[in-house]
N, C-alpha and C. Protein backbone atom coordinates (compact mmCIF):
# COMPACT_ATOMS: atom_id res chain seq x y z
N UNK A 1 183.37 86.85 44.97
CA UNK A 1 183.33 85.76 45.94
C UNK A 1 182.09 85.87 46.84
N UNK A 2 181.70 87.48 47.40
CA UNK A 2 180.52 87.45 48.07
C UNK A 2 179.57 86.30 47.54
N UNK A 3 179.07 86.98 46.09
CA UNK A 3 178.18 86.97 45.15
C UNK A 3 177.84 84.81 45.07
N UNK A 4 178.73 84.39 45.14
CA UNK A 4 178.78 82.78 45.26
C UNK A 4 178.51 82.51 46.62
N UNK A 5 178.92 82.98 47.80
CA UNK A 5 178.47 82.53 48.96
C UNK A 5 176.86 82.82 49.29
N UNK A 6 176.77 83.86 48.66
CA UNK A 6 175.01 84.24 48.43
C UNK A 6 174.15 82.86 47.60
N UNK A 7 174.51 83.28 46.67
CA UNK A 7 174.12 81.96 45.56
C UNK A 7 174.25 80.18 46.49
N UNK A 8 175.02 80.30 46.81
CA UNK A 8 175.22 78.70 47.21
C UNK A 8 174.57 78.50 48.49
N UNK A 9 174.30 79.63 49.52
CA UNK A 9 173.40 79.80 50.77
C UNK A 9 172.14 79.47 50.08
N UNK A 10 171.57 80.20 49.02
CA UNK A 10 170.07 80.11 48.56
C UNK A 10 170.01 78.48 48.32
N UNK A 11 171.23 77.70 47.23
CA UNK A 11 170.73 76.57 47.06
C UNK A 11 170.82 75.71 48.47
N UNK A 12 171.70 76.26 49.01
CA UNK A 12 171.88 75.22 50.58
C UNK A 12 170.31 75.60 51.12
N UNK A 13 169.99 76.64 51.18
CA UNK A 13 168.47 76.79 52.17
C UNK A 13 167.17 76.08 50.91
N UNK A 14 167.72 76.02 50.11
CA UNK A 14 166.43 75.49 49.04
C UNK A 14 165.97 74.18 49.44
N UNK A 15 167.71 73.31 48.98
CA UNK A 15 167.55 71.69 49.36
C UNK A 15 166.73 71.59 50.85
N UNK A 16 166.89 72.58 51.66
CA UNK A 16 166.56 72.09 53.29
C UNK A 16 165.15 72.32 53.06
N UNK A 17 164.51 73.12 52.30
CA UNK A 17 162.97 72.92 52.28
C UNK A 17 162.60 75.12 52.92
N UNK A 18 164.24 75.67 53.32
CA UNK A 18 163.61 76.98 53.61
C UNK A 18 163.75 78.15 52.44
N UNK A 19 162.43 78.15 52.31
CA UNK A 19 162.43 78.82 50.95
C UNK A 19 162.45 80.24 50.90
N UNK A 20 162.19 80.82 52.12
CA UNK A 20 161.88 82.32 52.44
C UNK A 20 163.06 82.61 52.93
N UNK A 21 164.32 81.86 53.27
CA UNK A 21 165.87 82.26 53.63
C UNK A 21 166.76 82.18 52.41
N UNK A 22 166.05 80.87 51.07
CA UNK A 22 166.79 80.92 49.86
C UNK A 22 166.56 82.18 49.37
N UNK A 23 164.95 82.66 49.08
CA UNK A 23 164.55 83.89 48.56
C UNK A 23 165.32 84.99 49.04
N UNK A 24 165.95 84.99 50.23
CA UNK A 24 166.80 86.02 50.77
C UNK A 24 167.49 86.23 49.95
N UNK A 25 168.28 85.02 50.29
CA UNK A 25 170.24 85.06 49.85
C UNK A 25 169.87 85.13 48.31
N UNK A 26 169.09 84.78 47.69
CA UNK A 26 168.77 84.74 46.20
C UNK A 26 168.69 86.53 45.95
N UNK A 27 168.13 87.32 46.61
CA UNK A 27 167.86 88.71 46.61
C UNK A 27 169.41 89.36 46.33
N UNK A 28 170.02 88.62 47.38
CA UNK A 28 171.25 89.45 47.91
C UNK A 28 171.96 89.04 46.79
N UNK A 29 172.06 88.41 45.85
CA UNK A 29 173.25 87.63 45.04
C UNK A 29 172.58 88.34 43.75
N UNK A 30 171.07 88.50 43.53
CA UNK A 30 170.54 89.11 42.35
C UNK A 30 171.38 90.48 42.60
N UNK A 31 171.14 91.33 43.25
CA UNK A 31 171.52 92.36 43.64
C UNK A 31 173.02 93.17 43.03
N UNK A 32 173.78 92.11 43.40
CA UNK A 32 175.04 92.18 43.06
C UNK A 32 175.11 91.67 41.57
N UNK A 33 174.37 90.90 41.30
CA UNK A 33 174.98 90.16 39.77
C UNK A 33 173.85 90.19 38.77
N UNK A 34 173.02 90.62 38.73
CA UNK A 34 171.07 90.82 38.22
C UNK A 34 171.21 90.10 36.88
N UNK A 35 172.36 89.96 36.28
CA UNK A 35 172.42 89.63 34.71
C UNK A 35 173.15 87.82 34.87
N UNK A 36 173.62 87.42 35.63
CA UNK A 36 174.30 86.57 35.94
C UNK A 36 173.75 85.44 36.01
N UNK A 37 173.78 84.65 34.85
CA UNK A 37 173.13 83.17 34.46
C UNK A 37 172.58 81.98 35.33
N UNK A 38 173.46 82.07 36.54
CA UNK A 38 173.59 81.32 37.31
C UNK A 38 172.28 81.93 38.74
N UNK A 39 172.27 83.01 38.67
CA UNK A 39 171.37 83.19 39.40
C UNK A 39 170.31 83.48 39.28
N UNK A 40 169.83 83.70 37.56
CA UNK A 40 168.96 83.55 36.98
C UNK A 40 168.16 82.00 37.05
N UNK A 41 169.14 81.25 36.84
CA UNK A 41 168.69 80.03 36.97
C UNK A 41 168.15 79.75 38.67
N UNK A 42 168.85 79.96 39.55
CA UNK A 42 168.45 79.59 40.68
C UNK A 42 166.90 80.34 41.08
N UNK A 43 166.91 81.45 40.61
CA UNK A 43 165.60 82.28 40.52
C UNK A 43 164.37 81.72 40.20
N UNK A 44 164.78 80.82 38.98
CA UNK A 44 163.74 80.29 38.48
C UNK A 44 162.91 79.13 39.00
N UNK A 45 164.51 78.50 39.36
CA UNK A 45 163.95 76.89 40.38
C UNK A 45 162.82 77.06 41.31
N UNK A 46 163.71 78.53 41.98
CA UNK A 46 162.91 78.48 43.69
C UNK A 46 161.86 78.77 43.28
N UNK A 47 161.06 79.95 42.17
CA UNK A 47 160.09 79.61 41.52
C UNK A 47 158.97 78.74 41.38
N UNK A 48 160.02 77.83 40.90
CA UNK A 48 158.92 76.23 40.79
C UNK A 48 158.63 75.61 41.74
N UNK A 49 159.51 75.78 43.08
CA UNK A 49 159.53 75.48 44.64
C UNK A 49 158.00 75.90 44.79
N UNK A 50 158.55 77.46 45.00
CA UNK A 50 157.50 77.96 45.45
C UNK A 50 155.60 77.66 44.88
N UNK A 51 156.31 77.35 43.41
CA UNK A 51 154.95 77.53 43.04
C UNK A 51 154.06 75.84 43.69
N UNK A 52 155.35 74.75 43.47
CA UNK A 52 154.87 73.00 43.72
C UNK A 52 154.26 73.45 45.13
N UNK A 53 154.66 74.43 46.19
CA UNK A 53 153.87 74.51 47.46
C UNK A 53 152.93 74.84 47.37
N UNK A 54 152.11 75.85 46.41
CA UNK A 54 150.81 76.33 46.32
C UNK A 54 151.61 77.65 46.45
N UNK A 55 152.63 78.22 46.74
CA UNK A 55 152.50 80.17 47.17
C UNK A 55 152.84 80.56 45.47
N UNK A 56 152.01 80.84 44.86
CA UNK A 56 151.60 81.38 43.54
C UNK A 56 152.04 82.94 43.33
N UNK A 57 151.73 83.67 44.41
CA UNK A 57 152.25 85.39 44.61
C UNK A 57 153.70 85.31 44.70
N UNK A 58 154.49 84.47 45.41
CA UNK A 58 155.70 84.25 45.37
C UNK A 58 156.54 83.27 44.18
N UNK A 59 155.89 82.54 43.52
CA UNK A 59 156.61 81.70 42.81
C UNK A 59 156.82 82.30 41.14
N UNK A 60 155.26 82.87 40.77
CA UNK A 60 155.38 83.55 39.60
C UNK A 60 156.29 84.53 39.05
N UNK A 61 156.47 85.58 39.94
CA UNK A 61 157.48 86.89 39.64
C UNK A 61 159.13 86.20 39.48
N UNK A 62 159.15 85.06 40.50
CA UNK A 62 160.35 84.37 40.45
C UNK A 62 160.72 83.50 38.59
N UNK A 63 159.47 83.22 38.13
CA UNK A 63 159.74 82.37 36.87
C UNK A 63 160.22 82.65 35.83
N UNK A 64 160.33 84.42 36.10
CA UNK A 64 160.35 85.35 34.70
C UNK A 64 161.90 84.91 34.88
N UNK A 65 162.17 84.41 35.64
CA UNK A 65 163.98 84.61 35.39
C UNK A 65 164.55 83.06 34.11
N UNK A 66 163.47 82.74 33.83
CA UNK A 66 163.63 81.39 32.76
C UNK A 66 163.67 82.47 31.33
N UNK A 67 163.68 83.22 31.36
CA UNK A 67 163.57 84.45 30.33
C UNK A 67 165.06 84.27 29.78
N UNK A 68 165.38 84.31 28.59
CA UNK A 68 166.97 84.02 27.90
C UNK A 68 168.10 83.20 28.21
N UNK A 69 167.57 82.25 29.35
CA UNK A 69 168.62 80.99 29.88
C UNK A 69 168.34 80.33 28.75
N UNK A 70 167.48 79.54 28.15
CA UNK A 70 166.93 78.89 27.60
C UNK A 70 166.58 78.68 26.16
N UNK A 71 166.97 79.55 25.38
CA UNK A 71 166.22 80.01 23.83
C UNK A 71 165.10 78.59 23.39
N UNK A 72 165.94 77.67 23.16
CA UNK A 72 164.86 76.74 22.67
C UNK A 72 164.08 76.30 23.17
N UNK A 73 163.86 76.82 24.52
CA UNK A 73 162.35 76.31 25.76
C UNK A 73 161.50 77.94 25.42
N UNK A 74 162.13 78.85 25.81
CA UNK A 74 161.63 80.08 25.93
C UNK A 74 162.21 81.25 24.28
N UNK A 75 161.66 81.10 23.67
CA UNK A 75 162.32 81.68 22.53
C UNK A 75 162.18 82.99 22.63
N UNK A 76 163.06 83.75 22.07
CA UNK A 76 162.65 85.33 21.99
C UNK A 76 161.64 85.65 21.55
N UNK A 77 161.68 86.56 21.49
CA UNK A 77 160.42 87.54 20.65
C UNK A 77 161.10 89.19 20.30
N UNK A 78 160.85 89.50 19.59
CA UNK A 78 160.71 90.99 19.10
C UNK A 78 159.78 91.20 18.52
N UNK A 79 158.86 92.38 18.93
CA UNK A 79 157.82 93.22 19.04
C UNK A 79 157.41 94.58 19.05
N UNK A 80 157.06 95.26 18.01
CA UNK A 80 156.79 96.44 17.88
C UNK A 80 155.97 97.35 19.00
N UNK A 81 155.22 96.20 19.92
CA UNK A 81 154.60 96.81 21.09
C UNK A 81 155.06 96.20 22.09
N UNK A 82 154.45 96.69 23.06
CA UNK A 82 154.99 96.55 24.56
C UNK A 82 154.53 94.94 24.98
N UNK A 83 155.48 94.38 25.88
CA UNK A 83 155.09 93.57 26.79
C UNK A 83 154.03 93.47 28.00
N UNK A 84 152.80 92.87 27.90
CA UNK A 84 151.99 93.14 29.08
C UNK A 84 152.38 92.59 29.87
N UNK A 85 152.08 93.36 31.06
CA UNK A 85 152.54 93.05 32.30
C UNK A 85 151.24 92.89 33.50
N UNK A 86 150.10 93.08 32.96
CA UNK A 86 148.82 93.05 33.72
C UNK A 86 147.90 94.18 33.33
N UNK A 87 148.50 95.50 32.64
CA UNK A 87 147.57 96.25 32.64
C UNK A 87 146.24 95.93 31.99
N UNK A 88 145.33 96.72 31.95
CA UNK A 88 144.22 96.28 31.80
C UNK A 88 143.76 96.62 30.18
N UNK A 89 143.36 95.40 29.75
CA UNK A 89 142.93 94.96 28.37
C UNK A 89 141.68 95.42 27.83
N UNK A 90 140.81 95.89 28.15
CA UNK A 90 139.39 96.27 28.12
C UNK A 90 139.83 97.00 26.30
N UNK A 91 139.35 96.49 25.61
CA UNK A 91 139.22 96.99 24.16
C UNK A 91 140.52 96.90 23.53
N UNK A 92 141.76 95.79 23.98
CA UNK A 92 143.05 95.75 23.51
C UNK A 92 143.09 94.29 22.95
N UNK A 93 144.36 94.07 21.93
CA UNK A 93 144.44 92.64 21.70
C UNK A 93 145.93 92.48 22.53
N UNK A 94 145.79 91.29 22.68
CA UNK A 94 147.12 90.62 23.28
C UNK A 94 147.98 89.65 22.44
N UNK A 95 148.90 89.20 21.98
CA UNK A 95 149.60 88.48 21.69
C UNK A 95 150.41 87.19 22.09
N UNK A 96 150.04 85.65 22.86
CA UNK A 96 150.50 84.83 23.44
C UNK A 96 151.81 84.01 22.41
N UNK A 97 152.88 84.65 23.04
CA UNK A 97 154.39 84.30 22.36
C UNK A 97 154.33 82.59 22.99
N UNK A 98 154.94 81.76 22.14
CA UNK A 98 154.96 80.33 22.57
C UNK A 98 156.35 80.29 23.60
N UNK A 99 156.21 79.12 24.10
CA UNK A 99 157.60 78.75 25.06
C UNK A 99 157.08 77.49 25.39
N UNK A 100 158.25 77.02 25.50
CA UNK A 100 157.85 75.32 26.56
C UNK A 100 157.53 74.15 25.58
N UNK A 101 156.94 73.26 26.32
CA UNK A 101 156.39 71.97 25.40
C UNK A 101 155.49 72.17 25.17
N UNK A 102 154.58 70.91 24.40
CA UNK A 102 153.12 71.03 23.71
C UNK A 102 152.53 71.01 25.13
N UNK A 103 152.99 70.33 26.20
CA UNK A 103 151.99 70.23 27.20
C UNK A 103 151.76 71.63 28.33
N UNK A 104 152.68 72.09 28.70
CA UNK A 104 152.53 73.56 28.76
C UNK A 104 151.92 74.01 28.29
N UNK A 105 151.99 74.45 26.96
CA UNK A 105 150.86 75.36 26.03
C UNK A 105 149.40 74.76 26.50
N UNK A 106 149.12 73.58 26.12
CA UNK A 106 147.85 73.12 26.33
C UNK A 106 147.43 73.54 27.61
N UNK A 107 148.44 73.01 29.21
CA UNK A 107 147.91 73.68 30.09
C UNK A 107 147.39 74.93 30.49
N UNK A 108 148.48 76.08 29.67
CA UNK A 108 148.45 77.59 30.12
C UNK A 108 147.44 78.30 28.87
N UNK A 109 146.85 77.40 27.63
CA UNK A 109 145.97 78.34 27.18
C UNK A 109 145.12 78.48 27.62
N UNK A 110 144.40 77.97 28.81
CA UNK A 110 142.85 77.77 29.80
C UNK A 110 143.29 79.65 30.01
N UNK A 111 144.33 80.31 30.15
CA UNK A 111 144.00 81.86 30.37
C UNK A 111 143.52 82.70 29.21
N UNK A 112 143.35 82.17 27.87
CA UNK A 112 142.72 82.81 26.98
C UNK A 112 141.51 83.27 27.62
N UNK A 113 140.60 82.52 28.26
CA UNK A 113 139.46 83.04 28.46
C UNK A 113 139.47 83.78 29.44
N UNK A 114 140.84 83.87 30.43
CA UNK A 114 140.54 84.93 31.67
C UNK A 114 140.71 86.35 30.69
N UNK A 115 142.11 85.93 29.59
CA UNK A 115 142.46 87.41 28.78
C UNK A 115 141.12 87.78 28.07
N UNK A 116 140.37 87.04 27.05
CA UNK A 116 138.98 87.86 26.82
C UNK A 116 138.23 88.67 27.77
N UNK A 117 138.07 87.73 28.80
CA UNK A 117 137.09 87.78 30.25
C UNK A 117 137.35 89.07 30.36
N UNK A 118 139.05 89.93 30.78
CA UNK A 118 139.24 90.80 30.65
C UNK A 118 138.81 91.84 29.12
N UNK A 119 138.39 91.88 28.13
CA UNK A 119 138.04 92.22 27.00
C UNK A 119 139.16 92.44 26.20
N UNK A 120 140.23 91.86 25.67
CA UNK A 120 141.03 91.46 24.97
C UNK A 120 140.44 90.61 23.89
N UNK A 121 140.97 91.01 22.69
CA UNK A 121 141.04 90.11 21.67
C UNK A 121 142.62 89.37 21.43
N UNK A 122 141.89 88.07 22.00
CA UNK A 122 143.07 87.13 21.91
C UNK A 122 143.32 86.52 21.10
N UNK A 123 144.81 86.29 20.75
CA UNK A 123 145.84 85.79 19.44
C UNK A 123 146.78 84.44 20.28
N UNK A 124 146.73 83.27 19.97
CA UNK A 124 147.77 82.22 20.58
C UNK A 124 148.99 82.25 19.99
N UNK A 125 149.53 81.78 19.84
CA UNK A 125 150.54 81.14 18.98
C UNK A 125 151.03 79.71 19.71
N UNK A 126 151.31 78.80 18.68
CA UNK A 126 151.28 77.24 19.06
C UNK A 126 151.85 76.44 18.43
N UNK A 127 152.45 75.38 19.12
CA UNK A 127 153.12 74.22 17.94
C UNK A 127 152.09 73.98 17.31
N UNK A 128 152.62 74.07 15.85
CA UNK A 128 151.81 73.51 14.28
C UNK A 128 150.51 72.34 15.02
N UNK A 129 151.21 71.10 15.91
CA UNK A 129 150.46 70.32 16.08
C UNK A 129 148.91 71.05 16.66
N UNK A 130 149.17 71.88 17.57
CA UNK A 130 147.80 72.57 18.45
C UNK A 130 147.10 73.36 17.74
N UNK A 131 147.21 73.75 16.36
CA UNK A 131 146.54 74.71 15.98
C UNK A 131 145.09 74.56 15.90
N UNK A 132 144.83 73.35 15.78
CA UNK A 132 143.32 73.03 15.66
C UNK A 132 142.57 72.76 17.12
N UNK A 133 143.03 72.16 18.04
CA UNK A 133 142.50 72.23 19.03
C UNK A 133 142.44 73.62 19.75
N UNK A 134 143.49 74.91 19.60
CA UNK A 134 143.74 76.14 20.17
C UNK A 134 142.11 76.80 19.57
N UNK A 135 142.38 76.40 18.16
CA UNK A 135 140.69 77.08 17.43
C UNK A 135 139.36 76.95 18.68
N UNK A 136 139.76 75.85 19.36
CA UNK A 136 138.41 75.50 19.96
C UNK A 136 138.44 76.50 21.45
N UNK A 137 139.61 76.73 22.00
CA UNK A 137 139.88 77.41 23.27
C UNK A 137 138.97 78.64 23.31
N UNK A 138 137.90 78.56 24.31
CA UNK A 138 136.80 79.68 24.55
C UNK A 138 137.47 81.28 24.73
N UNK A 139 137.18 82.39 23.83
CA UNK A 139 137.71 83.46 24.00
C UNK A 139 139.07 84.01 23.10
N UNK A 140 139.45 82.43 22.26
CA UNK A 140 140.66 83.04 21.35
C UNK A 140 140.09 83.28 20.13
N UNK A 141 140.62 84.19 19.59
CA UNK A 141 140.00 85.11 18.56
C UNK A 141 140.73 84.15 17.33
N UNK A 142 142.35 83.91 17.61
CA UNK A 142 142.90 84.02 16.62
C UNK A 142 144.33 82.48 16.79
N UNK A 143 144.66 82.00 16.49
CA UNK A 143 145.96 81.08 16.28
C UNK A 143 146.54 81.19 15.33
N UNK A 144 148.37 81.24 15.75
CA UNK A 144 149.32 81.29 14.60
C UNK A 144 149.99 80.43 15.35
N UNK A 145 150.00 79.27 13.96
CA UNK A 145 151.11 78.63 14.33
C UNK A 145 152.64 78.61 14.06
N UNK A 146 153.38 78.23 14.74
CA UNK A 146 155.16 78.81 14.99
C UNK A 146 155.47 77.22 14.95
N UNK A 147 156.32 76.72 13.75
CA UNK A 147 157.03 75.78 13.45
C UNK A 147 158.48 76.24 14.62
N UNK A 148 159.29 75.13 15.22
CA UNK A 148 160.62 75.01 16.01
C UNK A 148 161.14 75.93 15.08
N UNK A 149 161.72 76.91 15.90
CA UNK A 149 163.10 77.75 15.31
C UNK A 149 162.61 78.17 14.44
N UNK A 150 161.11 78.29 14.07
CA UNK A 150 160.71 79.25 12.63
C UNK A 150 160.66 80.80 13.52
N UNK A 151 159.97 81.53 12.04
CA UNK A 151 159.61 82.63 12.30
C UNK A 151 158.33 83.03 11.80
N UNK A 152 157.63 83.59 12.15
CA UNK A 152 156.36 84.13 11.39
C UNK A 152 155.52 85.35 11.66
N UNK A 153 155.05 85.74 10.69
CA UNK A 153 154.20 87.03 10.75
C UNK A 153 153.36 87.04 11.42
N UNK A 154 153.24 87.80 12.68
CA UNK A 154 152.30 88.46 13.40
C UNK A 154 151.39 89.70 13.64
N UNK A 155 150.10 89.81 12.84
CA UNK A 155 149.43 90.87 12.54
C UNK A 155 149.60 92.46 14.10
N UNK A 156 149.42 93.42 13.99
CA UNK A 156 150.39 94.26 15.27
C UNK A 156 148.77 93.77 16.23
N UNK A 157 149.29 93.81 17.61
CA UNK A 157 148.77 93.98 18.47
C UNK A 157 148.85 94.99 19.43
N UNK A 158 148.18 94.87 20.79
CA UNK A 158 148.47 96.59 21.75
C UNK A 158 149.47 95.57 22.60
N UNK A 159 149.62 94.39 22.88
CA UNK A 159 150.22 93.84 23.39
C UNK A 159 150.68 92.52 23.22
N UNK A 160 151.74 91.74 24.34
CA UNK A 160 152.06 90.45 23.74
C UNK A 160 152.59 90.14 25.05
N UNK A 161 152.74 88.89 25.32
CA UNK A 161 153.09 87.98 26.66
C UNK A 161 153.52 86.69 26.17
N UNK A 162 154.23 86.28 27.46
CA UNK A 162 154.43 84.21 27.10
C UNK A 162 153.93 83.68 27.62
N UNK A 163 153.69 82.85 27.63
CA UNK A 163 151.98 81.83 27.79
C UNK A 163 152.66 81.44 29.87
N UNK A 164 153.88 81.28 30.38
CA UNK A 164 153.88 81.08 31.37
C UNK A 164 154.32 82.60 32.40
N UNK A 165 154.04 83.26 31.82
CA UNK A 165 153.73 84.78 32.14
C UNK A 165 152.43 84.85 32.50
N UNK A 166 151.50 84.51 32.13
CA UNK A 166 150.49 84.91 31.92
C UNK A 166 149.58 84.42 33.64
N UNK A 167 150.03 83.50 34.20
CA UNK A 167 149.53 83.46 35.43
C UNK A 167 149.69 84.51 36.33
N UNK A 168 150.83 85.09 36.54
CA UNK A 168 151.61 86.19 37.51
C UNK A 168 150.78 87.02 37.02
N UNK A 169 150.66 87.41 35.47
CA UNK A 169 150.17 88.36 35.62
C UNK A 169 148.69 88.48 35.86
N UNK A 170 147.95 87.31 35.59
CA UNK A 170 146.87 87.68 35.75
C UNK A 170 146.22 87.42 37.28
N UNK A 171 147.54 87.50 37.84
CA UNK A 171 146.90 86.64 39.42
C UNK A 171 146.68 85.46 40.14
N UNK A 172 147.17 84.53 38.87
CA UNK A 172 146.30 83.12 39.42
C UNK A 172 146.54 82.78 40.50
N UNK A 173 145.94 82.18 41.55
CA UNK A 173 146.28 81.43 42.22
C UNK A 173 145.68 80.00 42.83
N UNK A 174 146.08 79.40 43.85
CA UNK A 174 145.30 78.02 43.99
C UNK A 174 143.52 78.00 43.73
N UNK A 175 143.22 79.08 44.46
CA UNK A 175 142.31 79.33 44.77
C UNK A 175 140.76 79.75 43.86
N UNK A 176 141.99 80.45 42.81
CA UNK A 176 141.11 81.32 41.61
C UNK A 176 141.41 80.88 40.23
N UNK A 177 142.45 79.88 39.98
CA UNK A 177 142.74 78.89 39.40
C UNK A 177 141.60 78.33 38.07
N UNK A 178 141.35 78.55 36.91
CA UNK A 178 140.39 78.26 36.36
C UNK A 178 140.26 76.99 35.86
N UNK A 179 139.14 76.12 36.25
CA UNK A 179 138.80 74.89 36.21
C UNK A 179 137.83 74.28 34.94
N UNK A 180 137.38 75.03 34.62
CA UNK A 180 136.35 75.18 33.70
C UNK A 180 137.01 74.02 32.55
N UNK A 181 136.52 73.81 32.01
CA UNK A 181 136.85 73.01 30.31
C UNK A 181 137.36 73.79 29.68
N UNK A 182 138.65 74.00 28.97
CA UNK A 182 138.73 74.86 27.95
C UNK A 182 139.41 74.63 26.74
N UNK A 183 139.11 73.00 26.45
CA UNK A 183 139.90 72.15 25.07
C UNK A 183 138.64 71.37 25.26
């Protein structure tokens, strides 16, 4: 019962616009229930809150919670290597697991070139439709495309991420945001 009065405080302080009192009660209800669907989901929203305001340091870490609510937005993955989490790429390849719509992808591959930038050899993965335009994305080494609900062979990498991961980890924010052309 705690665990719901927590939860339902976060969405009551969300709707009002206070996002640093939802993030509270959202803490306090993770705390107690960390696996619990429902507050996974709320995790994620305030997330998108946070991020539609511009606070990018706060909204990203919040998004990872869209992680297994979802399968057919966010699909699994299994992987013989580790998940990156930011460490540093200098002579590593990375692996970009798909999630989301075509328009997502299109938005979030502009970080291929921060992941080279970092010296990564970068791998996409993409709806069938993007494979040819992904070819053109400055800094990707490589595209595989992933038919809905398929599966496919992925040569090993030192690492692998999901394409809306990939801001948090690499820092983005309003500010540093890459503008450049990169389709």
């Amino acid at each position: 019962m705690q665990r719901m009065s927590h939860l339902d405080a976060a969405r009551f302080l969300r709707g009002v616009g206070n996002l640093d009192g939802a993030r509270a009660s959202l803490d306090m209800a993770a705390a107690e229930s960390p696996d619990d669907p429902s507050v996974k989901l709320a995790r994620a929203a305030l997330g998108t809150e946070f991020l539609m305001c511009g606070r990018y340091v706060e909204g990203w870490p919040l998004i990872e919670a869209r992680i297994g609510l979802r399968p057919d937005l966010v699909p699994p993955i299994r992987a013989p290597y580790p998940e990156w989490k930011g460490e540093d790429l200098a002579g590593n390849s990375i692996f970009v697991w798909v999630e989301q719509g075509i328009g997502d992808q299109i938005m979030l591959a502009r970080f291929g070139r921060e992941l080279a930038n970092r010296g990564a050899r970068v791998t996409l993965a993409c709806n069938p439709s993007l494979e040819a335009l992904f070819k053109t994305v400055p800094g990707v080494a490589d595209v595989i495309p992933v038919p809905a609900g398929g599966n496919v062979a992925v040569p090993r990498h030192d690492y692998w991420t999901r394409y809306f991961s990939l801001p948090g980890h690499i820092g983005a924010t309003v500010e540093n945001l890459p503008g450049a052309p990169y389709v």
